[in-house]
PDB file of N, CA and C in Angstrom:
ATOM      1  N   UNK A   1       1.753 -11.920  10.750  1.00  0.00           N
ATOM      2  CA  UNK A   1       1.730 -10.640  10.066  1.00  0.00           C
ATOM      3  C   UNK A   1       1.525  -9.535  11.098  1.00  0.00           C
ATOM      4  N   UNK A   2       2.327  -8.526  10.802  1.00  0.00           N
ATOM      5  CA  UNK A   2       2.210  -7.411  11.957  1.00  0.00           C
ATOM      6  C   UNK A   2       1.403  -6.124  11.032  1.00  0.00           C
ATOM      7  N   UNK A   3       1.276  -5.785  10.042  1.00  0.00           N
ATOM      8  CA  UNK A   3       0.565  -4.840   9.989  1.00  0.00           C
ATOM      9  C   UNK A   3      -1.571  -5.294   9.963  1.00  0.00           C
ATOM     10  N   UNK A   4      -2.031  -4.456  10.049  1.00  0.00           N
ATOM     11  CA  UNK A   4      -3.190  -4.501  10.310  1.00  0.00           C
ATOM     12  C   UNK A   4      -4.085  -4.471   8.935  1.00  0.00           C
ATOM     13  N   UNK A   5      -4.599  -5.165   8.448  1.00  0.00           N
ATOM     14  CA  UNK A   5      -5.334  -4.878   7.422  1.00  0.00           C
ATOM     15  C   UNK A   5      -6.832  -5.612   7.308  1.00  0.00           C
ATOM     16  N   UNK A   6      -7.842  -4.859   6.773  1.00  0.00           N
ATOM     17  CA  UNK A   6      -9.173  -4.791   6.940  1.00  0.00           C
ATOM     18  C   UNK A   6     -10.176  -4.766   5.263  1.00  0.00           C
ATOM     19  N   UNK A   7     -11.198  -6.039   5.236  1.00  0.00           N
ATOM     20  CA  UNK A   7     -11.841  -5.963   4.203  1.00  0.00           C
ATOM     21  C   UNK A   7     -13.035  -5.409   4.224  1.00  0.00           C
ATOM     22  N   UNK A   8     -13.910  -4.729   2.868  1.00  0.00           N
ATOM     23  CA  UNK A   8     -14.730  -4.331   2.834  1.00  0.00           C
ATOM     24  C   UNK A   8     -15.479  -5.473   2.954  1.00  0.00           C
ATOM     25  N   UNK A   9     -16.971  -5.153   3.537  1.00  0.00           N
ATOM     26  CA  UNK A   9     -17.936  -6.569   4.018  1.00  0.00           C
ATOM     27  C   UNK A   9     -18.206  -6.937   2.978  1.00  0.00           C
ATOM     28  N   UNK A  10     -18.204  -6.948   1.137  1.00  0.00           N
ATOM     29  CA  UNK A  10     -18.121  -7.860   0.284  1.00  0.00           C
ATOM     30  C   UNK A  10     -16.476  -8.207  -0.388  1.00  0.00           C
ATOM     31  N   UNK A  11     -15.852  -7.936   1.010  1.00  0.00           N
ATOM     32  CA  UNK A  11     -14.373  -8.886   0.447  1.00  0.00           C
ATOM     33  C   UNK A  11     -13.765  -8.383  -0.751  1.00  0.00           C
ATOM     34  N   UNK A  12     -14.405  -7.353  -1.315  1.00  0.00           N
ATOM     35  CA  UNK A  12     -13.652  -6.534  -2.971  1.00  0.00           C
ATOM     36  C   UNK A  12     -12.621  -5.340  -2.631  1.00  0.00           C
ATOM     37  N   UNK A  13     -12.836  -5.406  -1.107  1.00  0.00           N
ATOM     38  CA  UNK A  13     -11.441  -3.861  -0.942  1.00  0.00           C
ATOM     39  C   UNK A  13     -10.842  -4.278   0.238  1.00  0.00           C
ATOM     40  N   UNK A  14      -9.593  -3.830  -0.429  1.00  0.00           N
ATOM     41  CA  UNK A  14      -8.625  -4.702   1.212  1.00  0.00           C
ATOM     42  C   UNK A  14      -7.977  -3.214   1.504  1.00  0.00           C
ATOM     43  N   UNK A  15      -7.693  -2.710   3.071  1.00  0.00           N
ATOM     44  CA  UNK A  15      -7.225  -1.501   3.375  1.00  0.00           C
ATOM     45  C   UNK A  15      -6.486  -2.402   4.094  1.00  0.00           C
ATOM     46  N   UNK A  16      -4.597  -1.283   3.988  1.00  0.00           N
ATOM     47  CA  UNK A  16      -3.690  -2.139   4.810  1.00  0.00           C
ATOM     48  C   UNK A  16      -2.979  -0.813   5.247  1.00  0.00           C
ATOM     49  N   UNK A  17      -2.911  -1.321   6.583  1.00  0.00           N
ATOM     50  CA  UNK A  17      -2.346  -0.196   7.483  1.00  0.00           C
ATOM     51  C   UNK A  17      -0.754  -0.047   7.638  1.00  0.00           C
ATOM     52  N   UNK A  18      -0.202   0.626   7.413  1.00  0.00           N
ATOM     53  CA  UNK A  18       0.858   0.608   7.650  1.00  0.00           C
ATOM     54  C   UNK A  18       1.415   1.570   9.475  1.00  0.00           C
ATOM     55  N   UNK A  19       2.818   1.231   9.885  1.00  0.00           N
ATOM     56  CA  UNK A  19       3.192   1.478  11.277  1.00  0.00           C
ATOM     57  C   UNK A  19       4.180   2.986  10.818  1.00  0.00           C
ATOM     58  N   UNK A  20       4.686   3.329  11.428  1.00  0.00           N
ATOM     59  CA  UNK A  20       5.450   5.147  11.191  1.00  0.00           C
ATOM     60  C   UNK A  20       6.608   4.773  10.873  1.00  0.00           C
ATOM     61  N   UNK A  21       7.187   3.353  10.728  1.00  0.00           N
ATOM     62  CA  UNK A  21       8.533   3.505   9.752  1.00  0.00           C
ATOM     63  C   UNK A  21       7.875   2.105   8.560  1.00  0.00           C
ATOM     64  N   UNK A  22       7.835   2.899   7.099  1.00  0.00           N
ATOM     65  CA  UNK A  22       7.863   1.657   6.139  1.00  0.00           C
ATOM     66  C   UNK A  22       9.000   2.313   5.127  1.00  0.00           C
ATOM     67  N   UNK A  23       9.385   0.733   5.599  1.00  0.00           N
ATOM     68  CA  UNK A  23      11.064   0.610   5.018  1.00  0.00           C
ATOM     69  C   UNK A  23      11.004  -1.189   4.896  1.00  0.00           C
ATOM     70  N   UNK A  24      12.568  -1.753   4.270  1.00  0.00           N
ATOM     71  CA  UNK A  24      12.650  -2.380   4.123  1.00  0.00           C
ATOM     72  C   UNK A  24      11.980  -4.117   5.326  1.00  0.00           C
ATOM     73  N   UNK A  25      12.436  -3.588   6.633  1.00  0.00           N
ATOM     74  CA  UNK A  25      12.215  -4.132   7.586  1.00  0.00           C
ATOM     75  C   UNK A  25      10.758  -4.907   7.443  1.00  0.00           C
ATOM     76  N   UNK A  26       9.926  -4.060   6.419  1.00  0.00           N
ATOM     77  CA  UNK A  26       7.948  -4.645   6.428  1.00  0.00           C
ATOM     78  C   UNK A  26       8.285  -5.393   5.013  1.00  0.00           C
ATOM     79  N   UNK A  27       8.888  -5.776   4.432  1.00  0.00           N
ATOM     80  CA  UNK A  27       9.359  -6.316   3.111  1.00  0.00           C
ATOM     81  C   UNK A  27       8.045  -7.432   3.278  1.00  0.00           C
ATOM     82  N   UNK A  28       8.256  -8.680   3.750  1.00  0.00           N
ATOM     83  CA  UNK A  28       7.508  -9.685   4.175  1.00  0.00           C
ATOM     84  C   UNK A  28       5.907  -9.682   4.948  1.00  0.00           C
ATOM     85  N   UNK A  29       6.342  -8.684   5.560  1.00  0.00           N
ATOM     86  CA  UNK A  29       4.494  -8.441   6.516  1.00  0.00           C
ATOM     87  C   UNK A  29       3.802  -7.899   5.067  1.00  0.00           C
ATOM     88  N   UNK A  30       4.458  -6.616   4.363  1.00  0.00           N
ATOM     89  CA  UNK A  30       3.611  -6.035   3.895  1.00  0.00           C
ATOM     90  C   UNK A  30       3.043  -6.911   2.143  1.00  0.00           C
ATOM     91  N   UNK A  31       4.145  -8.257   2.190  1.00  0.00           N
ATOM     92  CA  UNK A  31       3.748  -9.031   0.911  1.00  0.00           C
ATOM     93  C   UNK A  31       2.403  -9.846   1.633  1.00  0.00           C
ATOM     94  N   UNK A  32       2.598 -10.661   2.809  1.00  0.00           N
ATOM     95  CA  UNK A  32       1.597 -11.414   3.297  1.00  0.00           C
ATOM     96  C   UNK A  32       0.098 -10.018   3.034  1.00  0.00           C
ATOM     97  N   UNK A  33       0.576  -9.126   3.244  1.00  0.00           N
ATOM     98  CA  UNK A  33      -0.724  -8.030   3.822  1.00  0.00           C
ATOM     99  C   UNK A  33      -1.552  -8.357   2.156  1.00  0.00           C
ATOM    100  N   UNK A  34      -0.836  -7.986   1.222  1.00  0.00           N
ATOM    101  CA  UNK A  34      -1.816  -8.365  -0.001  1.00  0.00           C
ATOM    102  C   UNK A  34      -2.007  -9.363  -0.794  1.00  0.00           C
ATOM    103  N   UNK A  35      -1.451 -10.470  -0.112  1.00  0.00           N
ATOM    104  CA  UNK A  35      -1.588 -12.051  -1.068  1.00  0.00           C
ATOM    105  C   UNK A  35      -2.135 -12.717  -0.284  1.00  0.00           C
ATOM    106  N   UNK A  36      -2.753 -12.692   0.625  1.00  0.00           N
ATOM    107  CA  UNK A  36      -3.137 -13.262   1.560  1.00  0.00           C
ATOM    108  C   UNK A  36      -4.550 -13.261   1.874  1.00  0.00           C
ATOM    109  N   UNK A  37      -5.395 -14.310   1.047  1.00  0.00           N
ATOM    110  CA  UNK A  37      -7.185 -14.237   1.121  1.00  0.00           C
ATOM    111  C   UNK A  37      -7.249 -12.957   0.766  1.00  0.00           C
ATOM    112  N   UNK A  38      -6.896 -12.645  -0.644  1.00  0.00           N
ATOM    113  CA  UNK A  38      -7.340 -11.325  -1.504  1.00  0.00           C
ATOM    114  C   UNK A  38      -7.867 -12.057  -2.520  1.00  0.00           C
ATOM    115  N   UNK A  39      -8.436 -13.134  -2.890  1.00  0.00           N
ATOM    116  CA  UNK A  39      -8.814 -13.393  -4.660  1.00  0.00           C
ATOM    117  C   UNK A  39      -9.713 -12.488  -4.944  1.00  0.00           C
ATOM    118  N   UNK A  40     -10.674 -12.410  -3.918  1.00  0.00           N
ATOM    119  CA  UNK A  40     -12.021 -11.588  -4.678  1.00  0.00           C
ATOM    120  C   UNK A  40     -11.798 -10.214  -4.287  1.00  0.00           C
ATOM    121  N   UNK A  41     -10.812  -9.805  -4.321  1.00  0.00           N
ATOM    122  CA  UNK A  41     -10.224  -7.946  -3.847  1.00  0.00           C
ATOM    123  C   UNK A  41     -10.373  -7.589  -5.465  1.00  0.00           C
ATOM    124  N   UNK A  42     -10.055  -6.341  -5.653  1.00  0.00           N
ATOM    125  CA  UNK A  42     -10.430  -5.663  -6.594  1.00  0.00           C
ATOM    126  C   UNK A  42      -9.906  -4.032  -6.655  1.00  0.00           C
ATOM    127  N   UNK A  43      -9.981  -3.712  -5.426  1.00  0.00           N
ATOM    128  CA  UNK A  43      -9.505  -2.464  -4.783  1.00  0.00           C
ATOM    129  C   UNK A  43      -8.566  -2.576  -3.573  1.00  0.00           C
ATOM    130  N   UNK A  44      -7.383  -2.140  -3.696  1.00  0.00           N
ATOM    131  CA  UNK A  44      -5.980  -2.055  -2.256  1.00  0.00           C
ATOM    132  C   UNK A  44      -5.663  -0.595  -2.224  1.00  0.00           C
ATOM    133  N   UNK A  45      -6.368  -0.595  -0.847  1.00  0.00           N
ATOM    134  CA  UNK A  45      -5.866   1.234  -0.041  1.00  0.00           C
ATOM    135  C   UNK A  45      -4.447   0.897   0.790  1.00  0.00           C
ATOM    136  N   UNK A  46      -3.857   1.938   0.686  1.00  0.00           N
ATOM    137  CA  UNK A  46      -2.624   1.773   1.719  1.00  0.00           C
ATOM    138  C   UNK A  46      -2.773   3.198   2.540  1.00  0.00           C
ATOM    139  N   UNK A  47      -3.077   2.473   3.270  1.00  0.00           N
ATOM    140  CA  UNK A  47      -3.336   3.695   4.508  1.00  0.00           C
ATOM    141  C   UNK A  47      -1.820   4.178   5.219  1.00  0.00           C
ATOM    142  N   UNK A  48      -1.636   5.699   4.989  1.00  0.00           N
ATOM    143  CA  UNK A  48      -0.350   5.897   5.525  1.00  0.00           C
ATOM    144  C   UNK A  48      -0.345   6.820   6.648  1.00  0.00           C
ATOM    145  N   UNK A  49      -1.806   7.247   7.488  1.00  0.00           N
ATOM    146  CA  UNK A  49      -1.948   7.444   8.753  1.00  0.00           C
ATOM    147  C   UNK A  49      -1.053   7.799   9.203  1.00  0.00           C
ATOM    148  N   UNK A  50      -0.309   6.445   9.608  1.00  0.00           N
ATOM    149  CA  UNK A  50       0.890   6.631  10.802  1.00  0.00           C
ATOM    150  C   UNK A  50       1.816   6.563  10.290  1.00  0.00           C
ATOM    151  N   UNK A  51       2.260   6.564   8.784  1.00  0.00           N
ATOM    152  CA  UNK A  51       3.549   6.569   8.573  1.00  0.00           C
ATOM    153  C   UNK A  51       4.637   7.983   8.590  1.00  0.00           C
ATOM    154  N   UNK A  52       5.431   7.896   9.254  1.00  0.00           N
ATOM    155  CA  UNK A  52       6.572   9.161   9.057  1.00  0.00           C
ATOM    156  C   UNK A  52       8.009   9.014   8.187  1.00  0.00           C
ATOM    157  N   UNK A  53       8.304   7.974   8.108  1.00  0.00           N
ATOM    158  CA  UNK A  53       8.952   7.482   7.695  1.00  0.00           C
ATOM    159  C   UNK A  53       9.014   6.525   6.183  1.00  0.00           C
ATOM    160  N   UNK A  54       9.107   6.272   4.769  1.00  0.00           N
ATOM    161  CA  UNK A  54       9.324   5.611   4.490  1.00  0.00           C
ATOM    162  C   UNK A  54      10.777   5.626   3.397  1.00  0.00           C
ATOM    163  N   UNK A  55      11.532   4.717   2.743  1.00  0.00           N
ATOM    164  CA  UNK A  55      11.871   4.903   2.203  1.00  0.00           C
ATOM    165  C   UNK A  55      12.163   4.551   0.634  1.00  0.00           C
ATOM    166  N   UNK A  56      13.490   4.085   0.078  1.00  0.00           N
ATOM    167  CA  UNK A  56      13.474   3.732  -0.923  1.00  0.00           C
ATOM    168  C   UNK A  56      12.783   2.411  -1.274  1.00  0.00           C
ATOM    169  N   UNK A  57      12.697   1.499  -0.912  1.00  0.00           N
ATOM    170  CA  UNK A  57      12.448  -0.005  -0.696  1.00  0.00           C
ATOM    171  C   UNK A  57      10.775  -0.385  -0.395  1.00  0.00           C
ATOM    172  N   UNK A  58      10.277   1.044   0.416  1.00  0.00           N
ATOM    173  CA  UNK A  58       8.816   1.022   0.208  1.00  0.00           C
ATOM    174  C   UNK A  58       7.974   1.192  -1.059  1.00  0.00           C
ATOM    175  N   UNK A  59       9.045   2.076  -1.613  1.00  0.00           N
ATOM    176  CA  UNK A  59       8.429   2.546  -2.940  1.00  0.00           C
ATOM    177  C   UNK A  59       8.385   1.470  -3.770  1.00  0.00           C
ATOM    178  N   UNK A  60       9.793   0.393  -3.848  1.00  0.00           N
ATOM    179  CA  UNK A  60       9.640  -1.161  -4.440  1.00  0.00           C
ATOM    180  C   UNK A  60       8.787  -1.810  -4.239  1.00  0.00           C
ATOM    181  N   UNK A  61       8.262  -1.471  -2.861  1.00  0.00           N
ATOM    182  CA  UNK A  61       7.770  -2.894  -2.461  1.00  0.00           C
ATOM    183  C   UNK A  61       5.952  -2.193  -3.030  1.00  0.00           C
ATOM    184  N   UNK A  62       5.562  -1.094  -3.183  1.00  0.00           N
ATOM    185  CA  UNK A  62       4.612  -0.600  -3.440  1.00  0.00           C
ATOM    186  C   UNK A  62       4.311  -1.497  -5.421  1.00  0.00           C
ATOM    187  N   UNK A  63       5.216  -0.852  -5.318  1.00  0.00           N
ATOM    188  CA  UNK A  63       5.383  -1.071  -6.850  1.00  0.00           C
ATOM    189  C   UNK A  63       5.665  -2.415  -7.380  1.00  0.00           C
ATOM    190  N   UNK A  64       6.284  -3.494  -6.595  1.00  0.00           N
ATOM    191  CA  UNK A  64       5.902  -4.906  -6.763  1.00  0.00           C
ATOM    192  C   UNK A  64       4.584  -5.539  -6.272  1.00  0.00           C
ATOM    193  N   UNK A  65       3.935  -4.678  -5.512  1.00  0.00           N
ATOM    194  CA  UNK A  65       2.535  -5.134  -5.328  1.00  0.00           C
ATOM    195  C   UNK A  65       1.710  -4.728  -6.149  1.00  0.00           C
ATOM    196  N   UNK A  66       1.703  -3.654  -7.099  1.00  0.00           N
ATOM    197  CA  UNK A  66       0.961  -3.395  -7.946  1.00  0.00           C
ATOM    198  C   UNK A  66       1.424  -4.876  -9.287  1.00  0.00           C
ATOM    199  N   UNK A  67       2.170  -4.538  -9.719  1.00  0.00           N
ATOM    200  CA  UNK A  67       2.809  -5.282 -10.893  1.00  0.00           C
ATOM    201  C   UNK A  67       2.115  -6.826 -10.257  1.00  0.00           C
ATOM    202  N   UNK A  68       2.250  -7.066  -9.308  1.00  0.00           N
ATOM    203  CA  UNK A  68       2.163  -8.854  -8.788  1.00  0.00           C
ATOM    204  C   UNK A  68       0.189  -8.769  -8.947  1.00  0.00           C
ATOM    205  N   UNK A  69      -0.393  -7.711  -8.777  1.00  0.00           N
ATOM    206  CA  UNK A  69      -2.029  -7.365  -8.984  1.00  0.00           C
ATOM    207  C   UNK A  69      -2.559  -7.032  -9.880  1.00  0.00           C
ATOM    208  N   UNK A  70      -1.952  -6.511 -10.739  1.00  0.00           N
ATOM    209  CA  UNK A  70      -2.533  -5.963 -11.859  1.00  0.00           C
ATOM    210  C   UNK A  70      -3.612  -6.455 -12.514  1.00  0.00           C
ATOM    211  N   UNK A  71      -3.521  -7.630 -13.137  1.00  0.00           N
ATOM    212  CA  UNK A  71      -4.332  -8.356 -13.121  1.00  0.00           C
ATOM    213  C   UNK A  71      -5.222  -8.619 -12.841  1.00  0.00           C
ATOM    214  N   UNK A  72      -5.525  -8.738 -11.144  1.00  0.00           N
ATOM    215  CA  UNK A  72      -6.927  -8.654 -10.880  1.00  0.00           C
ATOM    216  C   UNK A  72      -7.352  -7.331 -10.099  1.00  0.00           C
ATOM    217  N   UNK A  73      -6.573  -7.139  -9.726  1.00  0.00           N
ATOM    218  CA  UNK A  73      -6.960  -5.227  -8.871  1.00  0.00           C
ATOM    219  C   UNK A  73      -6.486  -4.371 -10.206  1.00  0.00           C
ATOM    220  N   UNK A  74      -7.823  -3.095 -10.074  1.00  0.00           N
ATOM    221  CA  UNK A  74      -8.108  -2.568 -10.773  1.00  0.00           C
ATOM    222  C   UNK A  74      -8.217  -0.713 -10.317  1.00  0.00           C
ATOM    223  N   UNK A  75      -7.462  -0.805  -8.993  1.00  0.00           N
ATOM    224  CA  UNK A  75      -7.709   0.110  -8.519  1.00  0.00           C
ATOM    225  C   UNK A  75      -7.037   0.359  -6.968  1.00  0.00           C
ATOM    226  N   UNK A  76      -5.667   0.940  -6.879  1.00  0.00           N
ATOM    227  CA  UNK A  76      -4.547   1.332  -6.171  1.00  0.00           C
ATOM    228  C   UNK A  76      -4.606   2.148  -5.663  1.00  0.00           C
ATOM    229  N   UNK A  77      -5.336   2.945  -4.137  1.00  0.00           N
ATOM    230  CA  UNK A  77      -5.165   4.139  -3.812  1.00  0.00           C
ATOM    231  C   UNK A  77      -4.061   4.111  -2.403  1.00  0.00           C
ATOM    232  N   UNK A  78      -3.460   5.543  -2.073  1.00  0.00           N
ATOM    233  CA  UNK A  78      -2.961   5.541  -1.350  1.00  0.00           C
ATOM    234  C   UNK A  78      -3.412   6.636  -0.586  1.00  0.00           C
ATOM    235  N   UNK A  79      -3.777   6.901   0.643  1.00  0.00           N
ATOM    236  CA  UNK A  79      -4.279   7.555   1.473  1.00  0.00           C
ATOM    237  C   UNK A  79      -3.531   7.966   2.845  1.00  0.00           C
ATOM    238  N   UNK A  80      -3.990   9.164   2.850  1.00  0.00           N
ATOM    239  CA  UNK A  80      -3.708  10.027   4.583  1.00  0.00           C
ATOM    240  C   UNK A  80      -2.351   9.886   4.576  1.00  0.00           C
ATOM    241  N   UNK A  81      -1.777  10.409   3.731  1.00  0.00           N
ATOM    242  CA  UNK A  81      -0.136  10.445   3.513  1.00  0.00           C
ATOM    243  C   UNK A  81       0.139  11.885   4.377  1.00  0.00           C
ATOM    244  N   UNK A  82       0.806  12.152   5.479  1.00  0.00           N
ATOM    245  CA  UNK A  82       1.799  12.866   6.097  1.00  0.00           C
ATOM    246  C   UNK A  82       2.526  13.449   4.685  1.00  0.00           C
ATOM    247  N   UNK A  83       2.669  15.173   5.041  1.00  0.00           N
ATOM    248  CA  UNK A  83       3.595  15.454   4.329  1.00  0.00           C
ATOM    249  C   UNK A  83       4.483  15.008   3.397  1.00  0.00           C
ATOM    250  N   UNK A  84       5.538  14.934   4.739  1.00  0.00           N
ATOM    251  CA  UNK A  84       6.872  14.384   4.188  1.00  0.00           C
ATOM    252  C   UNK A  84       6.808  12.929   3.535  1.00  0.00           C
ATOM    253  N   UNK A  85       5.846  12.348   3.597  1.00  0.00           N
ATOM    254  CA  UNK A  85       5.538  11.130   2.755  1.00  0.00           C
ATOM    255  C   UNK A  85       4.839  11.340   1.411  1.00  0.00           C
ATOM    256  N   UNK A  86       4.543  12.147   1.541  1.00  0.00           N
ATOM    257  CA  UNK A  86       3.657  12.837  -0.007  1.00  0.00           C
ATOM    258  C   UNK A  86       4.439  13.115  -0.563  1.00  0.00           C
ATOM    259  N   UNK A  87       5.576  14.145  -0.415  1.00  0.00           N
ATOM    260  CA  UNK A  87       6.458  14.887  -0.949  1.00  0.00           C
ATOM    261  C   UNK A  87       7.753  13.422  -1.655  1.00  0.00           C
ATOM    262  N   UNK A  88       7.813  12.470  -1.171  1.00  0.00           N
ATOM    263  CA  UNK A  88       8.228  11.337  -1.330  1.00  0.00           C
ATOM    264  C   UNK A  88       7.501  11.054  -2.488  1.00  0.00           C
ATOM    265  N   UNK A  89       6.452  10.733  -2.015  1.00  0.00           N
ATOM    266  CA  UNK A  89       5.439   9.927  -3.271  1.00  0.00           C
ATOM    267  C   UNK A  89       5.672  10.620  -5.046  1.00  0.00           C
ATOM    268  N   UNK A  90       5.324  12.485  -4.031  1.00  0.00           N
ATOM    269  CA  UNK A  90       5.500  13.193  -5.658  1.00  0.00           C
ATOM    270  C   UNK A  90       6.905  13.391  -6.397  1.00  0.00           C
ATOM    271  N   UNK A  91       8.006  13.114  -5.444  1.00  0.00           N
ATOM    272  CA  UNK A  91       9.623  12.986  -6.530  1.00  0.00           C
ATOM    273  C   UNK A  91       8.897  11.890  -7.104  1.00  0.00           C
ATOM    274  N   UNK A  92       8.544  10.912  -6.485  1.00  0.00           N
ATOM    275  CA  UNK A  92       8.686   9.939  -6.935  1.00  0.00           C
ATOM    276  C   UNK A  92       7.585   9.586  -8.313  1.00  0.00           C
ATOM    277  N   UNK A  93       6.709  10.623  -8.656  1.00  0.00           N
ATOM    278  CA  UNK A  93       5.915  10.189  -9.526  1.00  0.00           C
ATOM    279  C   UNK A  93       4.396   9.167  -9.119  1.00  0.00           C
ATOM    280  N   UNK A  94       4.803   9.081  -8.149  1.00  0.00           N
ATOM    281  CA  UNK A  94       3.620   7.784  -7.996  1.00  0.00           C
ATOM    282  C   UNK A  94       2.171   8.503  -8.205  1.00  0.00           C
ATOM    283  N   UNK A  95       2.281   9.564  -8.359  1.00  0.00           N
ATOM    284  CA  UNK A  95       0.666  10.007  -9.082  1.00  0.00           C
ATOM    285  C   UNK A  95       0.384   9.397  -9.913  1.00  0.00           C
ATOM    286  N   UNK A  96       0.965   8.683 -10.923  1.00  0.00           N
ATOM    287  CA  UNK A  96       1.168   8.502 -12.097  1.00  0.00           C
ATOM    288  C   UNK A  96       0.525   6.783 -12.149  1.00  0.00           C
ATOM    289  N   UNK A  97       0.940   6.299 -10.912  1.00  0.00           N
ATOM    290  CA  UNK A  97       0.492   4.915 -10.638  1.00  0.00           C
ATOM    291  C   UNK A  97      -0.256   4.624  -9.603  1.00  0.00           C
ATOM    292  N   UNK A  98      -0.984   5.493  -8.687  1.00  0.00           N
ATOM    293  CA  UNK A  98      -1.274   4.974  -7.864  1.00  0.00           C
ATOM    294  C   UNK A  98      -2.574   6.280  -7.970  1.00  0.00           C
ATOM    295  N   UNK A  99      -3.445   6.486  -7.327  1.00  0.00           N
ATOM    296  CA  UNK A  99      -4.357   7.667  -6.855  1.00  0.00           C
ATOM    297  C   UNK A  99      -4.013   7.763  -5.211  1.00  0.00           C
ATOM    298  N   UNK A 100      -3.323   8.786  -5.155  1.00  0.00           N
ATOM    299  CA  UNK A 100      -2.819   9.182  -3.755  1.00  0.00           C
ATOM    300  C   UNK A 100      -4.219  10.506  -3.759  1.00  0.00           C
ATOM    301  N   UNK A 101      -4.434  10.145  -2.709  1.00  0.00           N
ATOM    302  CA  UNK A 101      -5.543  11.481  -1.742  1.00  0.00           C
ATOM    303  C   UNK A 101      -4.927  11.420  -0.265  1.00  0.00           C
TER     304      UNK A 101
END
């Protein structure tokens, strides 16, 4: 797995980092990033720091990770979104599904 991701010290919040292009290419890193020794998660941040880039296929792949969690995560934020990645997020509605700050 190439992106970086980090649990809270009781294992209930997983933060996953993403790199300055998310696009199709992280399809696979970014599925391992949340199925991967999450049972007792509860909370998934997607840290977008460094992202400059994402596109259509991120937004899928966002949105098949919610749907594949639902269930047991209860709580989707997306964080430190760059502009032009916000402005993405808001065509896109994802206020609506996610808590972007």
């Amino acid at each position: 797995m190439n992106l970086d991701r980090e649990f809270s010290e009781d294992g209930k919040e997983l933060t996953i980092y993403l790199e300055e292009k998310f696009d199709f290419g992280k399809v696979q890193d970014f599925r391992l990033a949340y199925s991967e020794g999450t049972a007792a998660v509860n909370s998934i941040i997607i840290n977008l720091q460094k992202t400059e880039y994402m596109d259509s296929s991120a937004l899928g792949m966002l949105l098949n990770m919610q749907k594949n969690l639902q269930d047991s995560v209860n709580s989707f934020k997306i964080t430190y979104c760059r502009p032009q990645v916000l402005k993405i997020l808001q065509i896109a509605r994802f206020g609506k599904k996610f808590d972007i700050k």
